[in-house]
Each structure stands twice: as C-alpha cells, then as structure tokens.
N, C-alpha and C. Protein backbone atom coordinates (compact mmCIF):
# COMPACT_ATOMS: atom_id res chain seq x y z
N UNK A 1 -52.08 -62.01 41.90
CA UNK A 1 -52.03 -61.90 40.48
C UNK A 1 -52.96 -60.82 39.98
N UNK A 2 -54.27 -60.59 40.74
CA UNK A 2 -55.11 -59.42 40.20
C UNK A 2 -53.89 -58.09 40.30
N UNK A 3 -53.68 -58.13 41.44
CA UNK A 3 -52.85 -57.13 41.63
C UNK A 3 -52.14 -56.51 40.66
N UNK A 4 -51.51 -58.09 39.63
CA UNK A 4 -50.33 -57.41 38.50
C UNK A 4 -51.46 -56.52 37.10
N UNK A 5 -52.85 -57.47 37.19
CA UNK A 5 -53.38 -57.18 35.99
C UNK A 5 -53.61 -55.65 36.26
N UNK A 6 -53.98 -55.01 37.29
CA UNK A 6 -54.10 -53.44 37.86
C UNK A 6 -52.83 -52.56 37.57
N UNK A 7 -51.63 -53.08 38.17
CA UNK A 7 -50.37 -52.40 37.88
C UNK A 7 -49.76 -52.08 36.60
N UNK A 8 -50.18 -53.31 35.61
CA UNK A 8 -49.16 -53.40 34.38
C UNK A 8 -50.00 -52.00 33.25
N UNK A 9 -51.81 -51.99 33.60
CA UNK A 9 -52.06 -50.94 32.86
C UNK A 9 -51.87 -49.56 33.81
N UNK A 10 -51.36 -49.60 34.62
CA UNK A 10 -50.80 -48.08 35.19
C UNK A 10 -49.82 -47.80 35.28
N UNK A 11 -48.83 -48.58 34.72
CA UNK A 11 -47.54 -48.46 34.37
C UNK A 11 -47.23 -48.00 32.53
N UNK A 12 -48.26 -48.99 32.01
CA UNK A 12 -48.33 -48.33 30.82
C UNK A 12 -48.78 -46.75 30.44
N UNK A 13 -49.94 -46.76 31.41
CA UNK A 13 -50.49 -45.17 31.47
C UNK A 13 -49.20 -44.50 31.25
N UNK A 14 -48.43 -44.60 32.50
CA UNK A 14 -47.80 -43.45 32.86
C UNK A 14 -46.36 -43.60 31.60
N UNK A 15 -46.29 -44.52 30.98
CA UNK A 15 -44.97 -44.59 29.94
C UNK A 15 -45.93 -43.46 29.07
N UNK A 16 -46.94 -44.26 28.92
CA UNK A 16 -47.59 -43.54 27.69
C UNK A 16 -47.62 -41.62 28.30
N UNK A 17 -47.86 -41.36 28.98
CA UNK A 17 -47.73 -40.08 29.94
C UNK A 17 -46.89 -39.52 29.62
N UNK A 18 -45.14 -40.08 29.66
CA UNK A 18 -43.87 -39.61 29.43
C UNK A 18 -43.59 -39.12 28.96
N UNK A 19 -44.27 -39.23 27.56
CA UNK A 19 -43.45 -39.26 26.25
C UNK A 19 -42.60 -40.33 25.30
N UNK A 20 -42.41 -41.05 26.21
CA UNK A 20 -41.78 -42.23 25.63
C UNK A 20 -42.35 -42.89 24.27
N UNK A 21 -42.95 -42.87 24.24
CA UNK A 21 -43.81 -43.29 22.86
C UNK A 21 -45.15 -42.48 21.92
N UNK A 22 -44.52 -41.17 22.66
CA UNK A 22 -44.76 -39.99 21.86
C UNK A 22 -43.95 -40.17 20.09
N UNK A 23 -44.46 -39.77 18.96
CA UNK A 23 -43.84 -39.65 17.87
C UNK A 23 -42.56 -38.62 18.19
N UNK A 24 -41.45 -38.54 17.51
CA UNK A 24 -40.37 -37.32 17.97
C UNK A 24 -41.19 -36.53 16.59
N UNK A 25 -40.17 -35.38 17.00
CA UNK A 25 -40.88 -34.14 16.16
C UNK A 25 -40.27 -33.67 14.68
N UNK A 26 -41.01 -32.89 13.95
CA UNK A 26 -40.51 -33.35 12.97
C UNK A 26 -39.72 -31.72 12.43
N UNK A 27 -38.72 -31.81 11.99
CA UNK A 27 -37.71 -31.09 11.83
C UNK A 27 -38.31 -29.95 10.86
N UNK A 28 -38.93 -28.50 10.86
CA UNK A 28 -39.15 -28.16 9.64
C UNK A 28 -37.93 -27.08 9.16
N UNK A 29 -38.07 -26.67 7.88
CA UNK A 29 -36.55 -25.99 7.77
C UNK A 29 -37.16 -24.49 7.45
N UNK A 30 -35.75 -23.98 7.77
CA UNK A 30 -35.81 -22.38 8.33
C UNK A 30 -36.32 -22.01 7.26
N UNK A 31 -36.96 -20.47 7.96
CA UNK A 31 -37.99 -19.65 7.23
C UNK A 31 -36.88 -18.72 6.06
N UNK A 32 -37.50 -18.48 4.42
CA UNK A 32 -36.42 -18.42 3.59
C UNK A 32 -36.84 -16.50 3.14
N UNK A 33 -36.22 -16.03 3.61
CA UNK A 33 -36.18 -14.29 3.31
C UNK A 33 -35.71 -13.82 2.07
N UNK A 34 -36.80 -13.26 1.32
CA UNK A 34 -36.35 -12.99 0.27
C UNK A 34 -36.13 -11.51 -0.14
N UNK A 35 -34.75 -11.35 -1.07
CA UNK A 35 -34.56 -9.79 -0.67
C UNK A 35 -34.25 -9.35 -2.29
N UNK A 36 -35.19 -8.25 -2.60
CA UNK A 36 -35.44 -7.56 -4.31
C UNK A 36 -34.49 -6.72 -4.13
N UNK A 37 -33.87 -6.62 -5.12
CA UNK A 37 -32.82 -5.81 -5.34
C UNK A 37 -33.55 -4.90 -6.87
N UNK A 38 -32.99 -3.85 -6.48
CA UNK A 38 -32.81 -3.08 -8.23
C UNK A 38 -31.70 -2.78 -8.77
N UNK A 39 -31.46 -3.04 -10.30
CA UNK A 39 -30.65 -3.08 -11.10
C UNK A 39 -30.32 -1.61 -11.72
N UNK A 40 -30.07 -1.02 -11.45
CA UNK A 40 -29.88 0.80 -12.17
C UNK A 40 -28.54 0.58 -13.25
N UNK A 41 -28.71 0.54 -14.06
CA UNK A 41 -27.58 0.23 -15.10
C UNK A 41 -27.23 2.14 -15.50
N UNK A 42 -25.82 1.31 -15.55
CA UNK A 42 -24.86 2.83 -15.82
C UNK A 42 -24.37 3.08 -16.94
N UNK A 43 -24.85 4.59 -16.81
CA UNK A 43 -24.42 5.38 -18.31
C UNK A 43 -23.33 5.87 -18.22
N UNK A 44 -22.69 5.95 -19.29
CA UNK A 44 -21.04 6.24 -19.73
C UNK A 44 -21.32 8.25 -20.26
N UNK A 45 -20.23 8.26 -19.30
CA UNK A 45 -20.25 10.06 -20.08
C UNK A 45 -20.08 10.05 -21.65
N UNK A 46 -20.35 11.10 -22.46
CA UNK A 46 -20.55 11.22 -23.37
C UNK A 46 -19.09 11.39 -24.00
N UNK A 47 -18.68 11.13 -24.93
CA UNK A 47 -17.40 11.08 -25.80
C UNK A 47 -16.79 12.69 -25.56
N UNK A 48 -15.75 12.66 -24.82
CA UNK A 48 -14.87 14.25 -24.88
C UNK A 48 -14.73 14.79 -26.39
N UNK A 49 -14.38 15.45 -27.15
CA UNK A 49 -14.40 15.89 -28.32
C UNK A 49 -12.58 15.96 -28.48
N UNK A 50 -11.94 15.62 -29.30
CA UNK A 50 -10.47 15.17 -29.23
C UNK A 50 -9.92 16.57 -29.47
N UNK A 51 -8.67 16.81 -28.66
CA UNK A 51 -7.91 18.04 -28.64
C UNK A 51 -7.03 17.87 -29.93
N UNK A 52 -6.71 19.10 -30.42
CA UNK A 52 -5.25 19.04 -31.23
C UNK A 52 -4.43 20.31 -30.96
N UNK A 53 -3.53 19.52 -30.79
CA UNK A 53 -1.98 20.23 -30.54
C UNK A 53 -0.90 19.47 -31.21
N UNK A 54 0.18 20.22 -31.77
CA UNK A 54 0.85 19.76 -32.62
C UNK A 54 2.54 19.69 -31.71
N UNK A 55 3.30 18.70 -31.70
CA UNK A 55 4.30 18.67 -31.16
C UNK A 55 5.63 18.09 -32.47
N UNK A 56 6.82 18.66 -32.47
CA UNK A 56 7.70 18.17 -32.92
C UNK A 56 9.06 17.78 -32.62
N UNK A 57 9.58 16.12 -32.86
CA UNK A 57 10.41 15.55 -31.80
C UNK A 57 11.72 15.42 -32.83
N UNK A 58 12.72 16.17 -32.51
CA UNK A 58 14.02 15.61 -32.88
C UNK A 58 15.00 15.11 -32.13
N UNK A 59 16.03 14.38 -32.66
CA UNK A 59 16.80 13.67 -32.14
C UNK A 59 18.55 14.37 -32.66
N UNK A 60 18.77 14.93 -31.82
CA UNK A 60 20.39 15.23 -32.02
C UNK A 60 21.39 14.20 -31.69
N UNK A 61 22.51 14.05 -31.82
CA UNK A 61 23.80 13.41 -31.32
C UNK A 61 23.55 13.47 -30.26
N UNK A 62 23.69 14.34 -28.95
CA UNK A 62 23.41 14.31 -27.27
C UNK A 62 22.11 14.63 -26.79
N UNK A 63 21.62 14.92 -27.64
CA UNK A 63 20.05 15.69 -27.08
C UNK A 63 18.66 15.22 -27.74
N UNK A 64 17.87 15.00 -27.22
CA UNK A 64 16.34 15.16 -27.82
C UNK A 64 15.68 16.23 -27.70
N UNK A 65 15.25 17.23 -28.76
CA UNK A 65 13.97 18.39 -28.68
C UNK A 65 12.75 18.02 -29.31
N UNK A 66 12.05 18.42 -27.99
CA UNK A 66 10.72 18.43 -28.42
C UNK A 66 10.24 20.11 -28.48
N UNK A 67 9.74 20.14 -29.71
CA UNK A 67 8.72 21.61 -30.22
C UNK A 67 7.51 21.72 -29.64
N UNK A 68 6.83 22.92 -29.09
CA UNK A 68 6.05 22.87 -29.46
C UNK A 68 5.07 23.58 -30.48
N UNK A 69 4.09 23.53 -31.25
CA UNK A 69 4.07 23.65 -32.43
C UNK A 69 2.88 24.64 -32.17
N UNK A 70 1.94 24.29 -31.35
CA UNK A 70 0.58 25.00 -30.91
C UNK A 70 -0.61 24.25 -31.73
N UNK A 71 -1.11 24.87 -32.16
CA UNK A 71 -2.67 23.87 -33.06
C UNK A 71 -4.10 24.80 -32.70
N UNK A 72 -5.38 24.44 -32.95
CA UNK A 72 -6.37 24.81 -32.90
C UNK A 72 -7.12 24.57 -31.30
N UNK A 73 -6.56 23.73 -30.53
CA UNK A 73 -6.66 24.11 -28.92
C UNK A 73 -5.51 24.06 -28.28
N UNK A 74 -4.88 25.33 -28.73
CA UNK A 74 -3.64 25.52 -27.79
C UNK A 74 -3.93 26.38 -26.38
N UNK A 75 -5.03 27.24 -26.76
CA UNK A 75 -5.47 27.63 -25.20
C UNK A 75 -6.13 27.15 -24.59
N UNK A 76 -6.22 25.52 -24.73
CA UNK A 76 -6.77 24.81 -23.31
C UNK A 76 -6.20 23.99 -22.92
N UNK A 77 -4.89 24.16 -23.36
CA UNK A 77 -3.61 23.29 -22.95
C UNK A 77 -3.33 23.88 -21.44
N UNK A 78 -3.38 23.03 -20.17
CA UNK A 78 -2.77 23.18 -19.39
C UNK A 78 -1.14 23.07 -18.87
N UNK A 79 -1.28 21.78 -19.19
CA UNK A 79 0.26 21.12 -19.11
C UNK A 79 0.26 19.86 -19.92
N UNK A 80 2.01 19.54 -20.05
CA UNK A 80 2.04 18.23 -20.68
C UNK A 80 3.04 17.16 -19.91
N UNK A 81 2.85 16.28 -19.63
CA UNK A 81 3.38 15.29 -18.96
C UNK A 81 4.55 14.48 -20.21
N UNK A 82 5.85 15.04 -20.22
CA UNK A 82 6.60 13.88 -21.22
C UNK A 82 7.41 12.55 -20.74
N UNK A 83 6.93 11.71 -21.57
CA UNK A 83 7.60 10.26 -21.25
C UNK A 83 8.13 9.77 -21.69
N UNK A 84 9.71 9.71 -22.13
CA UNK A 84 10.94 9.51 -23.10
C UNK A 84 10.87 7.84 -22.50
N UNK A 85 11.30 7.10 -23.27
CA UNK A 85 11.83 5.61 -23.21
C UNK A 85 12.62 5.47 -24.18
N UNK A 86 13.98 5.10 -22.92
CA UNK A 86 15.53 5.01 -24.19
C UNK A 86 15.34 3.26 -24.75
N UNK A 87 16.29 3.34 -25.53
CA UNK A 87 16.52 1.82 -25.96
C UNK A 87 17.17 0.94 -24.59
N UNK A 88 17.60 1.60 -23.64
CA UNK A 88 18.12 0.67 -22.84
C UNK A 88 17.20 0.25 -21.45
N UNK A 89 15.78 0.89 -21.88
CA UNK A 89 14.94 0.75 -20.95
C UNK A 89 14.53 1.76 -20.00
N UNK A 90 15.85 2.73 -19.81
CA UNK A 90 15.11 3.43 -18.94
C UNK A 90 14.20 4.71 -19.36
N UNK A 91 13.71 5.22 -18.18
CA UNK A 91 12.69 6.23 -18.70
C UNK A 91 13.11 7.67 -17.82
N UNK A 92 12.71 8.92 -19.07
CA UNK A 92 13.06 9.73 -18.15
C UNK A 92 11.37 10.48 -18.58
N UNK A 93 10.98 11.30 -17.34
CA UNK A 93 9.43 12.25 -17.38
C UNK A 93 9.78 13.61 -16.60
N UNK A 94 8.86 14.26 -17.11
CA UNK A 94 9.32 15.90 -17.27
C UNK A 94 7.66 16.37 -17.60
N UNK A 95 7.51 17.13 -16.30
CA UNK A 95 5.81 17.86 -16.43
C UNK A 95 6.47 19.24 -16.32
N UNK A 96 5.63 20.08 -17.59
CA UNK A 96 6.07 21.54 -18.08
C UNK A 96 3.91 21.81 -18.24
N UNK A 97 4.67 22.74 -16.79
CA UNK A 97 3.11 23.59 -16.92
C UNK A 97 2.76 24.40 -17.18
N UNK A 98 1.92 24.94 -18.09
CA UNK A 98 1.67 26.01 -19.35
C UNK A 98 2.79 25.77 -20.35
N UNK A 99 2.90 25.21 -21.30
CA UNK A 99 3.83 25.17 -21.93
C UNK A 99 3.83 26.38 -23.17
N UNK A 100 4.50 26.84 -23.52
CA UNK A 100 4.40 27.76 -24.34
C UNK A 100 4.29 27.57 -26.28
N UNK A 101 4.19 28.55 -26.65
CA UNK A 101 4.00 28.12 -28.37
C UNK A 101 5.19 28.39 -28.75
N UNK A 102 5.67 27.52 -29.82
CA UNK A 102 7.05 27.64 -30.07
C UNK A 102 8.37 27.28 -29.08
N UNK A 103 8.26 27.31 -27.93
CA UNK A 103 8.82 26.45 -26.71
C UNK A 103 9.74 25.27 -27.78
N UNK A 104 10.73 25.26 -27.23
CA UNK A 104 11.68 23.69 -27.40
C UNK A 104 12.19 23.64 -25.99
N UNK A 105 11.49 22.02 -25.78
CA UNK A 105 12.21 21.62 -24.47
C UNK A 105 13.44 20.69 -24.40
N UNK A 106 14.53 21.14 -24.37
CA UNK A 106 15.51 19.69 -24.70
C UNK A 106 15.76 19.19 -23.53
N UNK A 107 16.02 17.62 -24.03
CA UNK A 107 16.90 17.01 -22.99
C UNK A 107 18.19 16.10 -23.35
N UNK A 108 18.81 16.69 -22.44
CA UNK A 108 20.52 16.43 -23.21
C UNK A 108 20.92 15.07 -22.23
N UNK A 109 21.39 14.18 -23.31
CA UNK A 109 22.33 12.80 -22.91
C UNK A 109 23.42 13.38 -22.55
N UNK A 110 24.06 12.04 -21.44
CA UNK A 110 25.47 12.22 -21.68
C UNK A 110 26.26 10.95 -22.26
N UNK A 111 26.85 11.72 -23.44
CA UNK A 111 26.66 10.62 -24.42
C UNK A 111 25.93 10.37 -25.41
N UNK A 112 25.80 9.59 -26.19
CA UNK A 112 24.54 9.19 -27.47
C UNK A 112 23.31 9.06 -26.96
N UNK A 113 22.72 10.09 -27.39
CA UNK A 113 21.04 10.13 -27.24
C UNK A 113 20.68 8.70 -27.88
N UNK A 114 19.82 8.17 -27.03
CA UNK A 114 19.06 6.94 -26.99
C UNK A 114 17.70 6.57 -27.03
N UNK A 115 17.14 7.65 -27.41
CA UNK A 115 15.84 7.81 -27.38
C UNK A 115 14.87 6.79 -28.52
N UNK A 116 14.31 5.89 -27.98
CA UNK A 116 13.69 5.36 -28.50
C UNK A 116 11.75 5.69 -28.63
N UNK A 117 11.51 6.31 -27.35
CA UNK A 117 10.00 6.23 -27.74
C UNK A 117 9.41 7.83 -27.29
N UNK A 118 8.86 9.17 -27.48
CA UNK A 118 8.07 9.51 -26.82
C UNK A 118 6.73 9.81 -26.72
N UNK A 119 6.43 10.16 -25.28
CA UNK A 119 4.61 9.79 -25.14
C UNK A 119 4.49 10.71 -24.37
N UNK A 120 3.67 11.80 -24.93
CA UNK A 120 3.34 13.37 -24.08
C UNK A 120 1.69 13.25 -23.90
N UNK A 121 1.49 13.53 -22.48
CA UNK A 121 -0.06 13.59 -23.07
C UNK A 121 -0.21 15.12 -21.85
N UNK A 122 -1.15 15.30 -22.61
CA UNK A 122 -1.87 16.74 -22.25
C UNK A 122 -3.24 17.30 -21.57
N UNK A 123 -2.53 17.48 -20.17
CA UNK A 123 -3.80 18.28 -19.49
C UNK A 123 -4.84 19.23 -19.86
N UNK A 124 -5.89 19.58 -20.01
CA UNK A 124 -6.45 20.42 -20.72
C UNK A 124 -7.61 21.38 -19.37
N UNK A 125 -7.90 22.66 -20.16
CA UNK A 125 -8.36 23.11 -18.78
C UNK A 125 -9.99 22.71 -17.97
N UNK A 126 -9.84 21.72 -18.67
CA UNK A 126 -11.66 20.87 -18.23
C UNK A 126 -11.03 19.81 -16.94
N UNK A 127 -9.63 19.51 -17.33
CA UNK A 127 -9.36 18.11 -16.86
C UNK A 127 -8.93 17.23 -17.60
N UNK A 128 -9.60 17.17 -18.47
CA UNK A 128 -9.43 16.49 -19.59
C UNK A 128 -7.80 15.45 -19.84
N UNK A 129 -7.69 14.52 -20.00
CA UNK A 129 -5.97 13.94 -20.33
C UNK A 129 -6.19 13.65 -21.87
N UNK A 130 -5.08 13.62 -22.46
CA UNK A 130 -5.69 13.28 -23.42
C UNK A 130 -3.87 12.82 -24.00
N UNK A 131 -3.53 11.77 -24.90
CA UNK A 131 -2.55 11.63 -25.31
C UNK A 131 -2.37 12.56 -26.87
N UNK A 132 -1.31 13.26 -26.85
CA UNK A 132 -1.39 14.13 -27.93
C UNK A 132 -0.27 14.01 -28.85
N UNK A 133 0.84 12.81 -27.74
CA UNK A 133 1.76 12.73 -29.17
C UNK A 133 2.71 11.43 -28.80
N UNK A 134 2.51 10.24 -29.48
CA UNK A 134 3.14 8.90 -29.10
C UNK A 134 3.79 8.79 -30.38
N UNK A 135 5.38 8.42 -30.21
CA UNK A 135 6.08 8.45 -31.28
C UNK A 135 7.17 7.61 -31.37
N UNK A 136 7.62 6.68 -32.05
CA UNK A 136 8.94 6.42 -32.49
C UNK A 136 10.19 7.24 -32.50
N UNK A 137 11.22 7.52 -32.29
CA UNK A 137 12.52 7.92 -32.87
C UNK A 137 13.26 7.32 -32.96
C-alpha cells in the first residue's frame, strides 16, 4: 500500500507534466491594418463658350433642305453630324465635312417626306461638339 501512496503522486506529476490540465489557450484576434487614403476631389473644366451657327430646315413634298446660313463662328465649324427622325421611326444621318456657307444639303424621299425631327450638332476646330440645331418639322 506504501507503494500506491508513492505512485499515485508520480502519476499525477507526470499528468500535470502533459498538459492535460494545462489551461487551453486563449484565442487572440488578428492584427487590424489600417490603410489612409487621400481624397483629391475633381475639378470640372471650365464652361466652353457656346458656338453660333445658323441653320435653315425646310420641308418639301419629297425632300428635306437643310441651309446653311453661317453665323459669327462659322470658321470654326469643322463638320456637322445630321440626324433626321421620320414619323415612322426611322432615322437617317449624314456627316458633311467642312460644310460650306450657303450650302443646301437635301435629302430626297421616295414618296412623302416624313420628316419629323432634326438634330445637327457641330464639330468645331478645338473639338468641341456642340448641338447647334434641334428642331421640329
């Protein structure tokens, strides 16, 4: 029986030794990286200064003419992009580069001209777009 009283604390030793009744460990949470940013807020180019050019749109029985009329920046007219929209939806476009002063560009139906809308806008020699003539007919 001495025997057991010797064994039972060297058995405990060695649990205690193990780990076995070590506390477990305690979880800490990941390391948190923090990242500064800068804010550079953006400026808007400055207002283009508005072109004028003068255009005039008639409507014939088969044809639509458009004039052109010229205006106070007619020499920085590059080109004009035209965008007819008939009443039946479709669309017809027509880019005339350098267009001239006094110029009539027609475009002939076949059949009853149907022209319901046009919308020319105008290249200028900066780049510039600029819409110069949206219209009813």
């Amino acid at each position: 029986m001495r025997c057991l009283y010797w064994i039972c604390p060297i058995v405990l030793l060695f649990v205690i030794a193990s780990g076995c009744l070590q506390p477990s460990p305690v979880n800490t949470p990941p390391a948190v990286t923090l990242v500064y940013t800068t804010v550079v807020p953006v400026t808007s180019a400055p207002p283009h200064p508005t072109q004028q050019v003068n255009f005039t749109v008639t409507q014939g029985k088969t044809e639509l003419n458009i004039t052109y009329d010229g205006g106070p920046d007619a020499a920085n007219l590059q080109s004009i992009d035209i965008l007819i929209t008939n009443h039946d939806g479709t669309q017809v476009m027509r880019t005339i580069v350098n267009p001239v002063v006094g110029a009539t560009y027609t475009f002939t139906y076949r059949g009853t001209a149907n022209a319901a809308r046009v919308n020319i806008i105008g290249t200028f020699n900066d780049g510039y777009l600029q819409t110069v003539l949206l219209q009813t007919v």
